[in-house]
N, C-alpha and C. Protein backbone atom coordinates (compact mmCIF):
# COMPACT_ATOMS: atom_id res chain seq x y z
N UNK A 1 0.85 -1.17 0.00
CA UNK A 1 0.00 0.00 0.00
C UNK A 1 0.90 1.23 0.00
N UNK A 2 0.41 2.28 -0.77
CA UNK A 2 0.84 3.77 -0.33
C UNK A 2 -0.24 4.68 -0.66
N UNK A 3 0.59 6.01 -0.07
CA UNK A 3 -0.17 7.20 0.26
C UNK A 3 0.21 7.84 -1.65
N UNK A 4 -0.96 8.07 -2.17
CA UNK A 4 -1.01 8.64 -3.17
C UNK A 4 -1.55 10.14 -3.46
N UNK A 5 -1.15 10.94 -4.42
CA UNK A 5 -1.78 12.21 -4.28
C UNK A 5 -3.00 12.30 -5.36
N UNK A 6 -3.84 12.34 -5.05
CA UNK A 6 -4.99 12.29 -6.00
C UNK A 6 -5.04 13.03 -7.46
N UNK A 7 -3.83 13.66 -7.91
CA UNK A 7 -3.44 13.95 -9.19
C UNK A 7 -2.62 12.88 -10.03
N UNK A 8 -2.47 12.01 -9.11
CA UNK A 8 -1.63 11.02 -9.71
C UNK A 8 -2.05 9.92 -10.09
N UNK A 9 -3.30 9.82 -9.14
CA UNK A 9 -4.01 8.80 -9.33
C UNK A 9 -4.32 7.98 -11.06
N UNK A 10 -5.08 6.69 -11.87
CA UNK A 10 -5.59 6.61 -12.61
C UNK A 10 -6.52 5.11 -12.17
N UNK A 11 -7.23 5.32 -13.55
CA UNK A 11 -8.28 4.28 -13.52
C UNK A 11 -7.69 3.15 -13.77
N UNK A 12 -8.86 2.06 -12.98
CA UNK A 12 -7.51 0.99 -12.61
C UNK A 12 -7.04 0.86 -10.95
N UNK A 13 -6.70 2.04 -10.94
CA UNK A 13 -5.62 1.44 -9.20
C UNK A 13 -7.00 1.40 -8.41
N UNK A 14 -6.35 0.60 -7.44
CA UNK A 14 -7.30 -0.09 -6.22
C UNK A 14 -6.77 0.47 -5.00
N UNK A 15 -8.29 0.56 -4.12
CA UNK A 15 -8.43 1.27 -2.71
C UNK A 15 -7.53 0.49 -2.14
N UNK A 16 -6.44 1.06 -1.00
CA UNK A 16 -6.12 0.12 -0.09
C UNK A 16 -6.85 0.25 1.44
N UNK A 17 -7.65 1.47 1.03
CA UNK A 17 -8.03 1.77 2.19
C UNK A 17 -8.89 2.67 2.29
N UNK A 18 -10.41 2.51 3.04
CA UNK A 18 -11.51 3.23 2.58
C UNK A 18 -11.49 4.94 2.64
N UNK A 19 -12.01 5.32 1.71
CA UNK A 19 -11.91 6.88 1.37
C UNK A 19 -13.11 7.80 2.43
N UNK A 20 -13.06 8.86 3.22
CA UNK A 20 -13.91 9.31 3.70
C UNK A 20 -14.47 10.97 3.56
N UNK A 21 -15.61 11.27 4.09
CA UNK A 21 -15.59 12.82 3.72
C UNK A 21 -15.14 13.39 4.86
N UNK A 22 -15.01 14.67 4.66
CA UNK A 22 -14.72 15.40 5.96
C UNK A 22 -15.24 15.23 7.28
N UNK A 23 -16.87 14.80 6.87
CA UNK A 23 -17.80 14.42 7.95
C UNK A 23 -17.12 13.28 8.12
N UNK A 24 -16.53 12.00 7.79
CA UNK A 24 -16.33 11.07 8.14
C UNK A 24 -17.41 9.71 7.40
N UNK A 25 -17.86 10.24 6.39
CA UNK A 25 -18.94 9.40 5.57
C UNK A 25 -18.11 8.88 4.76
N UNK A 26 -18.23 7.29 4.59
CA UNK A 26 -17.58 6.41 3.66
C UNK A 26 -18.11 6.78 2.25
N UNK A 27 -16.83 7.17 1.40
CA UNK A 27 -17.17 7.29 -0.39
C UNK A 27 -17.27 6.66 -0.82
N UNK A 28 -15.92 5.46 -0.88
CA UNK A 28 -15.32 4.52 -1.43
C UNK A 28 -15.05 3.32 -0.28
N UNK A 29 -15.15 2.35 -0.04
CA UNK A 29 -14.22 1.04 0.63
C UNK A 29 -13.25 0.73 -0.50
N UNK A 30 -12.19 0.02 0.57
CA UNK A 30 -11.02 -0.49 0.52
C UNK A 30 -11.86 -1.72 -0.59
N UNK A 31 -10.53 -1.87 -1.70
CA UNK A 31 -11.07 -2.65 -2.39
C UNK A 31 -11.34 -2.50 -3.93
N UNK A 32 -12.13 -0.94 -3.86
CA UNK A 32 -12.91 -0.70 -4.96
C UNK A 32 -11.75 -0.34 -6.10
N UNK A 33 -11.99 -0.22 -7.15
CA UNK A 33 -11.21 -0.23 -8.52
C UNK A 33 -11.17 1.26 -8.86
N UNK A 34 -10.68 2.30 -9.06
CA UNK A 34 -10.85 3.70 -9.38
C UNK A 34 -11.21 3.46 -10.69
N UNK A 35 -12.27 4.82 -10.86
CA UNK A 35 -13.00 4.85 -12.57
C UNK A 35 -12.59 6.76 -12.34
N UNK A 36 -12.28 6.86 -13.63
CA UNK A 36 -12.37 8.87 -13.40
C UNK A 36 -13.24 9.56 -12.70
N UNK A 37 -14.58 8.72 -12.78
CA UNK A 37 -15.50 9.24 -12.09
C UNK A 37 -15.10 9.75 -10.98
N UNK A 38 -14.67 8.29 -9.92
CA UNK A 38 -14.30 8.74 -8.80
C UNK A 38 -13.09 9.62 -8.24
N UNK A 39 -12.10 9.61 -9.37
CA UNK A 39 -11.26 10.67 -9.06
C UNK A 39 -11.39 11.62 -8.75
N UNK A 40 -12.25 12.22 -10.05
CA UNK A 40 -13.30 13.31 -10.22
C UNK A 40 -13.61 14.00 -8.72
N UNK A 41 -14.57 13.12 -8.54
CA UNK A 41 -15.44 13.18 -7.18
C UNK A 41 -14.20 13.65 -6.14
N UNK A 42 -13.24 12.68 -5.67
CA UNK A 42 -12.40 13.12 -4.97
C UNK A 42 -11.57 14.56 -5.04
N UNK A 43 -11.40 14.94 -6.07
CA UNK A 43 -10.97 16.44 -6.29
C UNK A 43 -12.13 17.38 -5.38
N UNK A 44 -13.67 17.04 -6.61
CA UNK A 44 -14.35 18.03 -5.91
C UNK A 44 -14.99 18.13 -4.68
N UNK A 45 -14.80 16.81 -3.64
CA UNK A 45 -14.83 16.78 -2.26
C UNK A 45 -13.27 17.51 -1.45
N UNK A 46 -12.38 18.03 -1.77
CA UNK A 46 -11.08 18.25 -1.79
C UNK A 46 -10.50 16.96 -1.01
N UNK A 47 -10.64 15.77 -0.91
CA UNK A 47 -9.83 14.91 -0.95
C UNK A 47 -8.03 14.47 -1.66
N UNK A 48 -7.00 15.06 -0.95
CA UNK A 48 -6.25 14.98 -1.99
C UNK A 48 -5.27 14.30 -2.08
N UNK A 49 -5.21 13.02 -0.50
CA UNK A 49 -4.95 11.89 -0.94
C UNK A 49 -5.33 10.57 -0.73
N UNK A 50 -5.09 9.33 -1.18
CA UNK A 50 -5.57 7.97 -0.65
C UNK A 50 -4.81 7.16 -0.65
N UNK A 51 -4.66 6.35 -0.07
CA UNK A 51 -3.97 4.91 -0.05
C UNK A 51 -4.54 4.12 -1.04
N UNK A 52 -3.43 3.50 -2.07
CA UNK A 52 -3.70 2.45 -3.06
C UNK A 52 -2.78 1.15 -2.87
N UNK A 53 -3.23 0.24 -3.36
CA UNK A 53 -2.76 -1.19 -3.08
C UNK A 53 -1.31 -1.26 -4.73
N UNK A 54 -0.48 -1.19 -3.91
CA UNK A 54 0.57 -1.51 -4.74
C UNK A 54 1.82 -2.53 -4.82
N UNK A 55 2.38 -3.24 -5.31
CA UNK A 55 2.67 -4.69 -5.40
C UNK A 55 3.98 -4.44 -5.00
N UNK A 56 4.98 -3.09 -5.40
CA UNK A 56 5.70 -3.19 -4.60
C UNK A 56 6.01 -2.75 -3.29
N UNK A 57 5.09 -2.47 -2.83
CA UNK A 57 5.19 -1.70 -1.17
C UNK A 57 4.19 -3.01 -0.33
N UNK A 58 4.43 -3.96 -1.13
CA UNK A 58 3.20 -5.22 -0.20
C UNK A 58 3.29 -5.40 1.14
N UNK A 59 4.88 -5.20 1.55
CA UNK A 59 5.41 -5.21 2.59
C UNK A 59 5.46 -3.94 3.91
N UNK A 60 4.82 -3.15 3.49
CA UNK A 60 4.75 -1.72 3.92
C UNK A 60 3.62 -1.70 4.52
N UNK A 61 2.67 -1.89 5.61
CA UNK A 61 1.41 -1.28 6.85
C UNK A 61 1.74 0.23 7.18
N UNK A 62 1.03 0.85 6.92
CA UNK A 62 1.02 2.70 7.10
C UNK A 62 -0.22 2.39 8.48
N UNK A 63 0.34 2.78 9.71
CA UNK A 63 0.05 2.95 11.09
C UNK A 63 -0.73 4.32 10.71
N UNK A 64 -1.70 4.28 11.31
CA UNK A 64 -2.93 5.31 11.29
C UNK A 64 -2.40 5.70 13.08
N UNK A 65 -2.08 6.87 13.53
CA UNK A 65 -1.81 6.96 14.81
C UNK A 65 -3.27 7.78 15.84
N UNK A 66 -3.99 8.01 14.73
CA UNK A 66 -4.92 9.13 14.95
C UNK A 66 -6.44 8.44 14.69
N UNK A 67 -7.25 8.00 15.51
CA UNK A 67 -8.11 6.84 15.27
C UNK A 67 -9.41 7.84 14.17
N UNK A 68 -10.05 7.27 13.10
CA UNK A 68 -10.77 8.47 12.03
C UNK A 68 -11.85 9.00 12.68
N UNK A 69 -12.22 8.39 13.89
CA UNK A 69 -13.34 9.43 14.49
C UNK A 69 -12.47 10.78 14.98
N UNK A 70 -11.73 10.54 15.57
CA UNK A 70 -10.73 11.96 16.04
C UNK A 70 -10.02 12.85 14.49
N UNK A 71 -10.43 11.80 13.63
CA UNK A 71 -9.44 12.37 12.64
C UNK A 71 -10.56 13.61 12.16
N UNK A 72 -11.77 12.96 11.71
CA UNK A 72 -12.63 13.69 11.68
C UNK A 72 -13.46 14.57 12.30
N UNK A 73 -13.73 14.34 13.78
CA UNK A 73 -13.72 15.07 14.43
C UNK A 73 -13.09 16.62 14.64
N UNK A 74 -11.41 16.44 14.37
CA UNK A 74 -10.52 17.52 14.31
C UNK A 74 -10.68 18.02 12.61
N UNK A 75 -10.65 17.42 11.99
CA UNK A 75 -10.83 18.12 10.77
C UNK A 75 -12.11 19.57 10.74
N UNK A 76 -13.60 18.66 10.99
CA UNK A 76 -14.67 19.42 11.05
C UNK A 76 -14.15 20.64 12.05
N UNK A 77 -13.79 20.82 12.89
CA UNK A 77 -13.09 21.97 13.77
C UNK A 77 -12.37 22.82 13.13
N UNK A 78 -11.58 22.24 12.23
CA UNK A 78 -10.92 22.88 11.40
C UNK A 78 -11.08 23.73 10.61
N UNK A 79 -12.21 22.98 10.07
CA UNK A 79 -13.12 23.50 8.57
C UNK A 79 -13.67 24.34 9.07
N UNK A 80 -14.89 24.52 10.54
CA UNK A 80 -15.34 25.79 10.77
C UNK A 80 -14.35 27.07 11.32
N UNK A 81 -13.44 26.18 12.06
CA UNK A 81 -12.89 27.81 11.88
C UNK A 81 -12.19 28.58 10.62
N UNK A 82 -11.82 27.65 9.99
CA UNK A 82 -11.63 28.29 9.17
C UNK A 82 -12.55 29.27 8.18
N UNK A 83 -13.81 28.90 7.93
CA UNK A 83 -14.74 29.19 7.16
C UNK A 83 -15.03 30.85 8.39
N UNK A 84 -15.09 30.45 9.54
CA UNK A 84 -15.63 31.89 10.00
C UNK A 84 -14.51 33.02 10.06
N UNK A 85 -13.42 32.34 10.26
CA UNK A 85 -11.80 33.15 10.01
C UNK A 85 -12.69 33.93 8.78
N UNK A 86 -12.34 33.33 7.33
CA UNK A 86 -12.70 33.51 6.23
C UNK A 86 -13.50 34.66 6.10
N UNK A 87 -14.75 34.38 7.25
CA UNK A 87 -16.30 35.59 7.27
C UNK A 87 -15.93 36.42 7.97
N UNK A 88 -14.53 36.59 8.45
CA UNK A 88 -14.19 37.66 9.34
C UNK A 88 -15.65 37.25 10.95
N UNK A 89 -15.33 36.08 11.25
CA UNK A 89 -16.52 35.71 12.14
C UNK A 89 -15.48 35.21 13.07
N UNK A 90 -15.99 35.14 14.35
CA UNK A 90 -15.43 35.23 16.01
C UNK A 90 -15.12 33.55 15.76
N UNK A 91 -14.25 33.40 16.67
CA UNK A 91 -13.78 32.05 16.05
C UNK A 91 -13.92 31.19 17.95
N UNK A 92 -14.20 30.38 18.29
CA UNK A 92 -14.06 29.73 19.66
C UNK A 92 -12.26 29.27 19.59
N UNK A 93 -11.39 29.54 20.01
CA UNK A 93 -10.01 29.32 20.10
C UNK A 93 -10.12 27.90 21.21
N UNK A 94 -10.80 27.98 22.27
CA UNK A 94 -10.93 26.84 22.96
C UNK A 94 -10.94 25.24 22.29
N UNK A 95 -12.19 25.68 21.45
CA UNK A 95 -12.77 24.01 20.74
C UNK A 95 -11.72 23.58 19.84
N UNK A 96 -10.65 24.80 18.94
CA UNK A 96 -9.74 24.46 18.36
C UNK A 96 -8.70 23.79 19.09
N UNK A 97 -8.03 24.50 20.26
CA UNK A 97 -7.63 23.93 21.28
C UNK A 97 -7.64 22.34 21.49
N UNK A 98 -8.78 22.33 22.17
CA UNK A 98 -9.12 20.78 22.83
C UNK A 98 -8.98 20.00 21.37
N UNK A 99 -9.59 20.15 20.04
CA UNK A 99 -9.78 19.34 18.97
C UNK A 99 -7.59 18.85 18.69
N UNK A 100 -6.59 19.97 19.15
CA UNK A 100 -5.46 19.55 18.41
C UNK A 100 -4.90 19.24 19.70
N UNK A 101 -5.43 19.10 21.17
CA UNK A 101 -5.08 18.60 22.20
C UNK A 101 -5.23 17.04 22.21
N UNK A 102 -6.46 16.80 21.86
CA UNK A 102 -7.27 15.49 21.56
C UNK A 102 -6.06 14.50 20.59
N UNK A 103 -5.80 15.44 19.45
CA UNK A 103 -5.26 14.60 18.31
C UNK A 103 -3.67 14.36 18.57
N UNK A 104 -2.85 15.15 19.61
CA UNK A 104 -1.83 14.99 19.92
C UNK A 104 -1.65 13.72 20.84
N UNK A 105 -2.68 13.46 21.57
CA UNK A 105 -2.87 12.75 22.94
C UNK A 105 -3.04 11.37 21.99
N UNK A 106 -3.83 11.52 21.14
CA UNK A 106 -3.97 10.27 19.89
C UNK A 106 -3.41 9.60 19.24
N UNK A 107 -1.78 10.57 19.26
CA UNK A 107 -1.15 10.09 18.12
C UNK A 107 0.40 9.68 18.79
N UNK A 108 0.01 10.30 20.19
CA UNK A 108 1.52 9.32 21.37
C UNK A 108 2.32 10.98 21.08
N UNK A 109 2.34 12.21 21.01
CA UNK A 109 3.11 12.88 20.81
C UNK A 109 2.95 13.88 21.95
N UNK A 110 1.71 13.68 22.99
CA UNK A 110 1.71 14.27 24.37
C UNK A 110 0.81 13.12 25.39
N UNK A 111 1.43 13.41 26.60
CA UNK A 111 0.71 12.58 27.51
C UNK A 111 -0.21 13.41 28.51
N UNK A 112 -0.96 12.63 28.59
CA UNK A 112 -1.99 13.30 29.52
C UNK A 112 -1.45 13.15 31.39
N UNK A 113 -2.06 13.96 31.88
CA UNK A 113 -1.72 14.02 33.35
C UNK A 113 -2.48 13.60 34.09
N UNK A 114 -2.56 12.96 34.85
CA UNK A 114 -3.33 12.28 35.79
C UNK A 114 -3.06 11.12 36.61
């Protein structure tokens, strides 16, 4: 498997690993065969990369350190502040906070106290 950039992609290569939206809604499962269509699609969801099944990296497991509910979770946080940044709109600094507190604690790169 590897991490591919969705410009590189073509029809033909196979999921190694299911595709999601920002919300965290399955597009694609692991498995499926890419058609342009779905490339397509992946651009205009800004998806811009995926894991594909490739023969010489067979030997290669890519460790997810960040479990996809947190992944998504922190993303959506992301996305709104950014969007109200954007509207010149008041932004909660807290929820951003806790969302890249959360994902650090997730990924073994801070420990919690207690």
């Amino acid at each position: 498997m590897r991490l591919v950039g969705v410009n590189s992609l073509k029809p033909g290569d196979e999921l190694a690993r299911p595709v999601f939206t920002a919300s965290g809604k399955i597009i694609l499962n692991s498995g499926m065969v890419l058609k342009e269509a779905y490339i397509e699609k992946f651009k205009q969801l800004g998806i811009n990369r995926v894991y594909i099944d490739d023969v010489r990296f067979e030997d290669v497991r890519a460790v997810q350190p960040i479990d996809i509910t947190t992944r998504n979770e922190v993303a959506k946080v992301l996305k709104n502040a950014y969007t109200k940044i954007h509207n010149s709109e008041e932004i909660d600094e807290y929820t951003i906070k806790d969302a890249a507190k959360k994902s650090l604690i997730m990924s073994g790169s801070i420990e919690t106290k207690g």
